[in-house]
PDB file of N, CA and C in Angstrom:
ATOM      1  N   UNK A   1     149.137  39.780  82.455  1.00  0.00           N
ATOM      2  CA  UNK A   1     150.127  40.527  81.714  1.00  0.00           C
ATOM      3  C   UNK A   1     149.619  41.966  81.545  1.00  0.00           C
ATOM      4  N   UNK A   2     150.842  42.945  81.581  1.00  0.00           N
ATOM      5  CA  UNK A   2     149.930  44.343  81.406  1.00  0.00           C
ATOM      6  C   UNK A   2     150.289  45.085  80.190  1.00  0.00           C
ATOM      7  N   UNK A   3     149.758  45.883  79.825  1.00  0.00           N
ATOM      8  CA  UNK A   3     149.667  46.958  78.882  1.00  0.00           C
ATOM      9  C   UNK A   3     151.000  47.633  79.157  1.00  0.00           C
ATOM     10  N   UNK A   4     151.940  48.350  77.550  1.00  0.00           N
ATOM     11  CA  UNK A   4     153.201  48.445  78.035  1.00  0.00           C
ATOM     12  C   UNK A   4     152.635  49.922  76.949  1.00  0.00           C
ATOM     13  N   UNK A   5     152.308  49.672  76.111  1.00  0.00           N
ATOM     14  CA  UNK A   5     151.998  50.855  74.930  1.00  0.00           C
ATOM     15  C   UNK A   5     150.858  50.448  74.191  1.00  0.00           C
ATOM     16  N   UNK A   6     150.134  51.614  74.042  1.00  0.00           N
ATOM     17  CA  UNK A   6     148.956  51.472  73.456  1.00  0.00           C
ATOM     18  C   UNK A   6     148.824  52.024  72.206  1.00  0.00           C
ATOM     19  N   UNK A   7     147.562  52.230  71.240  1.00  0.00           N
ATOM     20  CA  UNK A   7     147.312  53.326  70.474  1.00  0.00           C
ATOM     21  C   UNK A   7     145.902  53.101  69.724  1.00  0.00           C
ATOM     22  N   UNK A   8     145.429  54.366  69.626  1.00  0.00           N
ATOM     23  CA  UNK A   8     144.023  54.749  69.456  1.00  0.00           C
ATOM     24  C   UNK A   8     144.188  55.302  67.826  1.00  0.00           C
ATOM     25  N   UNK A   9     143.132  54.223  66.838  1.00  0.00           N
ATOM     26  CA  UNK A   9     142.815  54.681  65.463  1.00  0.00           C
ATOM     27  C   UNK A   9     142.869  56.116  65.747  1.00  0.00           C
ATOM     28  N   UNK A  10     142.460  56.374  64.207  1.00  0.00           N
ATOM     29  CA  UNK A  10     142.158  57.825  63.818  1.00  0.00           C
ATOM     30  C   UNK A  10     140.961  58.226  64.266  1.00  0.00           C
ATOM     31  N   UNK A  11     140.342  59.367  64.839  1.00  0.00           N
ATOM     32  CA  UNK A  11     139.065  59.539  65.084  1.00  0.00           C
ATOM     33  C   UNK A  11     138.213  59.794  64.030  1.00  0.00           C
ATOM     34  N   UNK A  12     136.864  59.543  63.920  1.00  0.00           N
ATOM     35  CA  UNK A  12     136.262  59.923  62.222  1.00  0.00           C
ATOM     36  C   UNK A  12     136.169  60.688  62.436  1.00  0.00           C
ATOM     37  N   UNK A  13     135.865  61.491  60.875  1.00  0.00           N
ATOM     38  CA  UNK A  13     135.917  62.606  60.180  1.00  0.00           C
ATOM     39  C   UNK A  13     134.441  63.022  59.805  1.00  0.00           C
ATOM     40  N   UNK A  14     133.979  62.137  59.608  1.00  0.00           N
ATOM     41  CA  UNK A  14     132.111  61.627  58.720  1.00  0.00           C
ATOM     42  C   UNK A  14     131.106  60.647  59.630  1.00  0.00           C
ATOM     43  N   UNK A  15     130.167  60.490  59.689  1.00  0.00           N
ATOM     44  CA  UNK A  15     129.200  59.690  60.176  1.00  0.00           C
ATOM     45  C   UNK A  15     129.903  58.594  59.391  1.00  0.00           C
ATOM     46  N   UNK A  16     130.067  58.272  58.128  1.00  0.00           N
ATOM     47  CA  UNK A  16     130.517  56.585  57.798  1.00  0.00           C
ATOM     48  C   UNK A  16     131.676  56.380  58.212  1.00  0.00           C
ATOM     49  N   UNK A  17     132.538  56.640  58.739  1.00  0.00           N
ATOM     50  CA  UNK A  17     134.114  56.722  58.775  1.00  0.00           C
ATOM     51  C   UNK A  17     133.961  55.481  59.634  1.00  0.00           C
ATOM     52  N   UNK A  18     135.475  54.438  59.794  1.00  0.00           N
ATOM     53  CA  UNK A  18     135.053  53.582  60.874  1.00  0.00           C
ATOM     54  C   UNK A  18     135.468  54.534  62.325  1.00  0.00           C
ATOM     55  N   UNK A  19     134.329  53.658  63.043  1.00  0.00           N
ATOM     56  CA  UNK A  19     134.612  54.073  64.394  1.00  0.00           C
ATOM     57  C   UNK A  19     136.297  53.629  64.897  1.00  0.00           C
ATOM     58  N   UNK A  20     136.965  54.793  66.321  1.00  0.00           N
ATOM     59  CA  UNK A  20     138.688  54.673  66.473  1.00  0.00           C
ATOM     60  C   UNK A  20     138.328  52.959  67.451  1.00  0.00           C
ATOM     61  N   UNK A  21     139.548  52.877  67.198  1.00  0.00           N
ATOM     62  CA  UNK A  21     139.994  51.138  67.517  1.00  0.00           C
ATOM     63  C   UNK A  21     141.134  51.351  68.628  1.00  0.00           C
ATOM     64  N   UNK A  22     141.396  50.802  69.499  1.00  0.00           N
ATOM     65  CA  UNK A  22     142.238  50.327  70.671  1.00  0.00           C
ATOM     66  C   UNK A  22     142.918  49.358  70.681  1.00  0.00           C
ATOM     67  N   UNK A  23     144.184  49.526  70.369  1.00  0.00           N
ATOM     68  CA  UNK A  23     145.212  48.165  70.832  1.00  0.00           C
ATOM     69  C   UNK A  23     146.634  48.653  71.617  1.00  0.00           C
ATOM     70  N   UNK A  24     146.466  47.429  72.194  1.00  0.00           N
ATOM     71  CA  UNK A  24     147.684  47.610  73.146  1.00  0.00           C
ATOM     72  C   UNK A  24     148.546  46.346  72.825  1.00  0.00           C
ATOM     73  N   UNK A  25     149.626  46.934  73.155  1.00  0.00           N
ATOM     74  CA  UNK A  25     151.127  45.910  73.519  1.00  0.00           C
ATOM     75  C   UNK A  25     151.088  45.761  74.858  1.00  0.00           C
ATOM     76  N   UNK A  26     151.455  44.131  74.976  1.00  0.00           N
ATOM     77  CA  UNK A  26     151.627  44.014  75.833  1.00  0.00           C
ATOM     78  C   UNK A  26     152.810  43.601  76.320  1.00  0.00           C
ATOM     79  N   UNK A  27     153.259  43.249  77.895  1.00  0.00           N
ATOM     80  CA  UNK A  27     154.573  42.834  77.796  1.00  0.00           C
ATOM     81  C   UNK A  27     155.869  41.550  77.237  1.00  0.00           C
ATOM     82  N   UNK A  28     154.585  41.124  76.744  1.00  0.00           N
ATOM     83  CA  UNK A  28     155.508  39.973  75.652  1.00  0.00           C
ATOM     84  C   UNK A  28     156.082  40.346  74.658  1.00  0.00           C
ATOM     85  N   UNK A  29     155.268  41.871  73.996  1.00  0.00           N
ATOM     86  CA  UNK A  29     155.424  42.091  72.691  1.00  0.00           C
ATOM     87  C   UNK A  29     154.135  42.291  72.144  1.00  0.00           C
ATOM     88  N   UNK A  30     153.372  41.476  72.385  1.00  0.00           N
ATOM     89  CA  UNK A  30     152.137  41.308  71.481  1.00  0.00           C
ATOM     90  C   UNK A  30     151.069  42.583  71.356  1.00  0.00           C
ATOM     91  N   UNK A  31     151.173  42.711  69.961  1.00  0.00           N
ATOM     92  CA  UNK A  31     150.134  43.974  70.190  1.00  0.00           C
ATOM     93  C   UNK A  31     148.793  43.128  69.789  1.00  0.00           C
ATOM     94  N   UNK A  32     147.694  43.719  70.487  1.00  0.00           N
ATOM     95  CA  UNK A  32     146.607  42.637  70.389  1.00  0.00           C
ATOM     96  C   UNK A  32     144.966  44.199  70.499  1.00  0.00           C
ATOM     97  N   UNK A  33     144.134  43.999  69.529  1.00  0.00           N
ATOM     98  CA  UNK A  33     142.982  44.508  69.626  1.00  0.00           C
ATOM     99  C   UNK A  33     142.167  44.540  71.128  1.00  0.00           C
ATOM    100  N   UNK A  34     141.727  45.546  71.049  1.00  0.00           N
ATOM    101  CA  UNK A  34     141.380  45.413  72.438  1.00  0.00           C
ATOM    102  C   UNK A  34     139.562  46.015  71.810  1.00  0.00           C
ATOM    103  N   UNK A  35     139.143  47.360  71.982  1.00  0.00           N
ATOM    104  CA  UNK A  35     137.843  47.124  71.651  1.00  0.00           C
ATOM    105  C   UNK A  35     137.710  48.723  70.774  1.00  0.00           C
ATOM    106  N   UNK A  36     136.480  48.856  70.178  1.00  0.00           N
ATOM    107  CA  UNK A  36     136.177  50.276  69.869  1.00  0.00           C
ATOM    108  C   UNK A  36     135.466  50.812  70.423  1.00  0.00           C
ATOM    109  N   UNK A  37     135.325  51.931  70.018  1.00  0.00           N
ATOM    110  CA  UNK A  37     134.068  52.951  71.031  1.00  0.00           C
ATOM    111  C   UNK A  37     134.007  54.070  69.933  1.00  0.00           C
ATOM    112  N   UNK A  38     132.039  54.340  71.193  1.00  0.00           N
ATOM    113  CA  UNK A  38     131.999  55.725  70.081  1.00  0.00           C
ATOM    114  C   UNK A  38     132.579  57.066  70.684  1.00  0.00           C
ATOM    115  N   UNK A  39     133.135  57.316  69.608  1.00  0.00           N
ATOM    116  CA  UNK A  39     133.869  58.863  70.428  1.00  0.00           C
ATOM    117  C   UNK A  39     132.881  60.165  70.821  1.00  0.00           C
ATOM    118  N   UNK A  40     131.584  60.086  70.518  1.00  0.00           N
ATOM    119  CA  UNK A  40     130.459  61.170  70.586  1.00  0.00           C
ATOM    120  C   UNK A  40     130.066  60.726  72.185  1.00  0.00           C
ATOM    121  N   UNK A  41     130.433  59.722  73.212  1.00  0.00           N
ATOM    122  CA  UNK A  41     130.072  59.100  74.370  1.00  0.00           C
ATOM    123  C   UNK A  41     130.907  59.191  75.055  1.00  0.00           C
ATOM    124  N   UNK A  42     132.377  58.355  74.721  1.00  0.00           N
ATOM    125  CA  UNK A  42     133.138  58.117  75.643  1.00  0.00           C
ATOM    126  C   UNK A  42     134.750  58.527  74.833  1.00  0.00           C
ATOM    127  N   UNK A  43     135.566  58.523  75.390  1.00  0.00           N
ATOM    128  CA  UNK A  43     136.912  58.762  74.874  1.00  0.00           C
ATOM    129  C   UNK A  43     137.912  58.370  75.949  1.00  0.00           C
ATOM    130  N   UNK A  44     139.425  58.676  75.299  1.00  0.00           N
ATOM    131  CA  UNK A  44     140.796  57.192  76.047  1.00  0.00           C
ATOM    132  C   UNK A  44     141.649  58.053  75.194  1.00  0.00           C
ATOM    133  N   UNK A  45     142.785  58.154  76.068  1.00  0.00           N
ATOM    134  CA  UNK A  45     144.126  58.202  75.537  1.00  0.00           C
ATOM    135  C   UNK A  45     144.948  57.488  75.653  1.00  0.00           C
ATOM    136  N   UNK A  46     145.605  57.204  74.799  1.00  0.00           N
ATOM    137  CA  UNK A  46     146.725  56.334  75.096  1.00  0.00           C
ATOM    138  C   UNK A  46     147.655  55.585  76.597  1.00  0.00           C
ATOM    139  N   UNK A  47     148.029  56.616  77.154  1.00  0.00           N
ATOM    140  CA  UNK A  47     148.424  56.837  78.857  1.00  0.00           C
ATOM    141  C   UNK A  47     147.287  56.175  80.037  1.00  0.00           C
ATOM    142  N   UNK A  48     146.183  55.919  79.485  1.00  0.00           N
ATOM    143  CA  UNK A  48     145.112  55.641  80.664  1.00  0.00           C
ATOM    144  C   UNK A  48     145.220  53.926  80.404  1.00  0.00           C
ATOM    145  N   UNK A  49     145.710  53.865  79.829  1.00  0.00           N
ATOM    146  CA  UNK A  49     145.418  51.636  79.563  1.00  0.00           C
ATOM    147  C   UNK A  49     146.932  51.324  80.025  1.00  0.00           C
ATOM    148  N   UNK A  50     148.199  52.531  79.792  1.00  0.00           N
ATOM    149  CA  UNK A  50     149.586  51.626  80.267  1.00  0.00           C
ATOM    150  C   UNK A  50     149.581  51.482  81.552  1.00  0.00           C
ATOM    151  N   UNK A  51     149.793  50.116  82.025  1.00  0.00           N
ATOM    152  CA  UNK A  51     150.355  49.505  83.041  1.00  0.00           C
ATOM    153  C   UNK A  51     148.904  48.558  83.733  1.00  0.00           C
ATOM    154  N   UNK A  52     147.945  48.637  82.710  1.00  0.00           N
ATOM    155  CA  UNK A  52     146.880  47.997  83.198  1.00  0.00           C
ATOM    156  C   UNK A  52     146.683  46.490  82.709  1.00  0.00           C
ATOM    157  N   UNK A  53     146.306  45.729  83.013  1.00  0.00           N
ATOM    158  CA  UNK A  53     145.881  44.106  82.308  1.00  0.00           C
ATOM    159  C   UNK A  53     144.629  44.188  81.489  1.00  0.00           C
ATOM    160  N   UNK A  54     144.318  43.427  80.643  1.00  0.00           N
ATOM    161  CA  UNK A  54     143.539  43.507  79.474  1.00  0.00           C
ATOM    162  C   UNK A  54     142.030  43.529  80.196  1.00  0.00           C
ATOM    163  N   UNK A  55     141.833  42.691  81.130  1.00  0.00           N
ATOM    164  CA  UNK A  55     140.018  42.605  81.581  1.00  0.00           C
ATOM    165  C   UNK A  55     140.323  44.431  82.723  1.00  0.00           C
ATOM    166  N   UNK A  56     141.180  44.901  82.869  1.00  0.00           N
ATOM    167  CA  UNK A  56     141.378  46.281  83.618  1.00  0.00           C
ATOM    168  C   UNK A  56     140.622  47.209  82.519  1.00  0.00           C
ATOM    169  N   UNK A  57     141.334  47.542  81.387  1.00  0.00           N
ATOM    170  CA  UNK A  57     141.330  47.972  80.488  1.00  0.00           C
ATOM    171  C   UNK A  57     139.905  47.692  80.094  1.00  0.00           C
ATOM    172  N   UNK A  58     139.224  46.668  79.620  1.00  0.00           N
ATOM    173  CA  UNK A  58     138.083  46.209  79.424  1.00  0.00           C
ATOM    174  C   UNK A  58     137.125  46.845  80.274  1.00  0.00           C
ATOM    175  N   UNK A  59     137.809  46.730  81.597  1.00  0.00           N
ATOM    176  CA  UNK A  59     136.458  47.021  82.585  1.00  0.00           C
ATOM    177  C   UNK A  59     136.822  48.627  82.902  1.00  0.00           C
ATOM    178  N   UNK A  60     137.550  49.462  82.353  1.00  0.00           N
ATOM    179  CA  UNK A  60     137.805  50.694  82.196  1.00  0.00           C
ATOM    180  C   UNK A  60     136.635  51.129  81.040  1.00  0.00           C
ATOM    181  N   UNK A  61     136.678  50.619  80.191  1.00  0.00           N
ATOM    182  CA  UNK A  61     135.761  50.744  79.042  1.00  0.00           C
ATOM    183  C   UNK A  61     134.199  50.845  79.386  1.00  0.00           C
ATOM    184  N   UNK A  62     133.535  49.200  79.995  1.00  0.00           N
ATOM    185  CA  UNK A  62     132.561  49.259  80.825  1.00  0.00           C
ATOM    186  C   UNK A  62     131.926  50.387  81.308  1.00  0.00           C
ATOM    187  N   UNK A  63     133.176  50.634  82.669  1.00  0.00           N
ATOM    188  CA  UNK A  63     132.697  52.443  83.808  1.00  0.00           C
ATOM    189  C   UNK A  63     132.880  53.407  82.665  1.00  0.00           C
ATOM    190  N   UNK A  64     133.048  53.289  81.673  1.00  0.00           N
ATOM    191  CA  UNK A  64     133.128  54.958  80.661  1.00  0.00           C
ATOM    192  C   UNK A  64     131.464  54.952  80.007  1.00  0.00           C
ATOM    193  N   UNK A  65     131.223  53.594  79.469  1.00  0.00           N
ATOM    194  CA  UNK A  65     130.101  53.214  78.972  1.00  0.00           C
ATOM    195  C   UNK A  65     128.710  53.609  80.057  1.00  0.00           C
ATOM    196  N   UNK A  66     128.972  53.252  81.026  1.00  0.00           N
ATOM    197  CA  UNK A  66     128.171  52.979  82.195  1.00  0.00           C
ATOM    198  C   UNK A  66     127.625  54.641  82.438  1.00  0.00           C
ATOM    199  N   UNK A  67     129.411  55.020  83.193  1.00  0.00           N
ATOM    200  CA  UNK A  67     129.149  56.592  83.128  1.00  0.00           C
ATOM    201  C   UNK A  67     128.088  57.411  82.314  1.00  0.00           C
ATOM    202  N   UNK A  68     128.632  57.394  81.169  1.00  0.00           N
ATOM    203  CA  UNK A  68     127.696  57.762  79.886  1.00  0.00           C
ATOM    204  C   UNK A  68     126.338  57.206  79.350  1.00  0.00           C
ATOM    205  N   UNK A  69     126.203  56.032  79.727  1.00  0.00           N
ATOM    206  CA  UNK A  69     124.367  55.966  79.786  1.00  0.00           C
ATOM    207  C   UNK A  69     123.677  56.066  80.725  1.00  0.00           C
ATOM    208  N   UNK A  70     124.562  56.508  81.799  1.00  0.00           N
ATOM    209  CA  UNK A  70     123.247  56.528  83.059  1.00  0.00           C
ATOM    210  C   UNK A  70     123.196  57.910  83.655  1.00  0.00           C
ATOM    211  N   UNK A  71     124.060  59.339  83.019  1.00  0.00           N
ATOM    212  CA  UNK A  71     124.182  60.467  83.003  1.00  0.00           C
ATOM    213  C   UNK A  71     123.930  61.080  81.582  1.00  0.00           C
ATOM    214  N   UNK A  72     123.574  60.067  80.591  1.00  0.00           N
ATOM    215  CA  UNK A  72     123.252  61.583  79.518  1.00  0.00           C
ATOM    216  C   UNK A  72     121.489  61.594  79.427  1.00  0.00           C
ATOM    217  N   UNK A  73     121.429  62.446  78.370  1.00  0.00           N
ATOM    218  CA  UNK A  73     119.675  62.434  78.157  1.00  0.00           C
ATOM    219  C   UNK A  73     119.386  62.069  76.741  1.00  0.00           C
ATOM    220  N   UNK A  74     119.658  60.803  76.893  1.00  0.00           N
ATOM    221  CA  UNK A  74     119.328  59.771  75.653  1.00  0.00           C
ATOM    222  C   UNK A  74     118.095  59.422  75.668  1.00  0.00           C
ATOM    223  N   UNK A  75     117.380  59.864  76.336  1.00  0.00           N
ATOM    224  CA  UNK A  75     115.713  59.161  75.904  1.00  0.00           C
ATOM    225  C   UNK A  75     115.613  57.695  76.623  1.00  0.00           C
ATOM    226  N   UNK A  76     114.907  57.061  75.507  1.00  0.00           N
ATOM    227  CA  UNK A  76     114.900  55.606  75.863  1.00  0.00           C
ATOM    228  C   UNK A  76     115.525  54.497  75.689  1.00  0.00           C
ATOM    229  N   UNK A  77     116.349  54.081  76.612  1.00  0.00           N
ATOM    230  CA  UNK A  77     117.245  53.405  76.855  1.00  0.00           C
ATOM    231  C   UNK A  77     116.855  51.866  76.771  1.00  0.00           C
ATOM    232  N   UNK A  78     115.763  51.467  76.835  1.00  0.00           N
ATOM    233  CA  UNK A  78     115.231  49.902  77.156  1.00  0.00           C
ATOM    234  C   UNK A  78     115.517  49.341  76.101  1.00  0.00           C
ATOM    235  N   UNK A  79     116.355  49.788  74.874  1.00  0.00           N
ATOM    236  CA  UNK A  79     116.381  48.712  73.905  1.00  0.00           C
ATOM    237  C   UNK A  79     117.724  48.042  74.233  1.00  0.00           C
ATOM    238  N   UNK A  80     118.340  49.108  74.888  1.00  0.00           N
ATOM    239  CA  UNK A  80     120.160  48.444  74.853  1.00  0.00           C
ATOM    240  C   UNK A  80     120.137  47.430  75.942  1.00  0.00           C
ATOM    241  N   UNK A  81     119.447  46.610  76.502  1.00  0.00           N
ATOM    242  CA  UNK A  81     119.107  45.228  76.923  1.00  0.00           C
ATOM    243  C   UNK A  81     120.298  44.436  75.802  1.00  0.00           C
ATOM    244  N   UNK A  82     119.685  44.241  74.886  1.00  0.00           N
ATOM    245  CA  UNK A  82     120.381  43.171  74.195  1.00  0.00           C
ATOM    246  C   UNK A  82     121.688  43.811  73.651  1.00  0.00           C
ATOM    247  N   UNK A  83     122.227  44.786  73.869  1.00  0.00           N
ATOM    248  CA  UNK A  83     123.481  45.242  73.245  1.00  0.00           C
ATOM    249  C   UNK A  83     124.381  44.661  74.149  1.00  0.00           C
ATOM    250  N   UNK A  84     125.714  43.931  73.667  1.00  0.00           N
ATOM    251  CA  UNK A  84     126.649  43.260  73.982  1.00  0.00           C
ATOM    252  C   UNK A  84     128.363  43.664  74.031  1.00  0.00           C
ATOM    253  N   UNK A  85     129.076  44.134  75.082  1.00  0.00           N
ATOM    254  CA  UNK A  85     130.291  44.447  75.301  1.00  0.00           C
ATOM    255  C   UNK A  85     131.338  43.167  74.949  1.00  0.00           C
ATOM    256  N   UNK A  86     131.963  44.396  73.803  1.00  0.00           N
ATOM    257  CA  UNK A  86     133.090  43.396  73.340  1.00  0.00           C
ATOM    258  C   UNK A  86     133.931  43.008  74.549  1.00  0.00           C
TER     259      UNK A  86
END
């Protein structure tokens, strides 16, 4: 099933703020959570998830993630081993 309309929380304002949230409608109707991210790494607009299926979308997320830790200069990376994609 694919993505018909999406929409992206508010972006924070503050270090505590919650991090923006992703959900899409899909073509049943169902609007359903999809994942968060940090916006200081990676970022999504609305328009880039319509017409895609949920593991698309997912694995859109992934290559943004991917992109962004294996091109910035984060130091040391060996701990995010155990970090886990929603």
């Amino acid at each position: 099933m694919k993505v018909i309309s999406s929409r992206i929380t508010e972006q924070p304002k503050s270090l505590f703020d919650p991090l923006p949230q992703v959900f899409v409608t899909l073509e049943n109707g169902v609007e359903q959570f999809l994942f968060d991210y940090y916006p200081d790494e990676i970022s999504f607009t609305p328009n880039e998830l319509i017409g895609l299926t949920i593991d698309e979308c997912r694995h859109l997320k992934f290559k943004k993630d991917k992109q962004f830790l294996t091109h910035c200069d984060c130091g040391d990376l060996s701990l995010l081993h155990n970090i886990k994609i929603k």
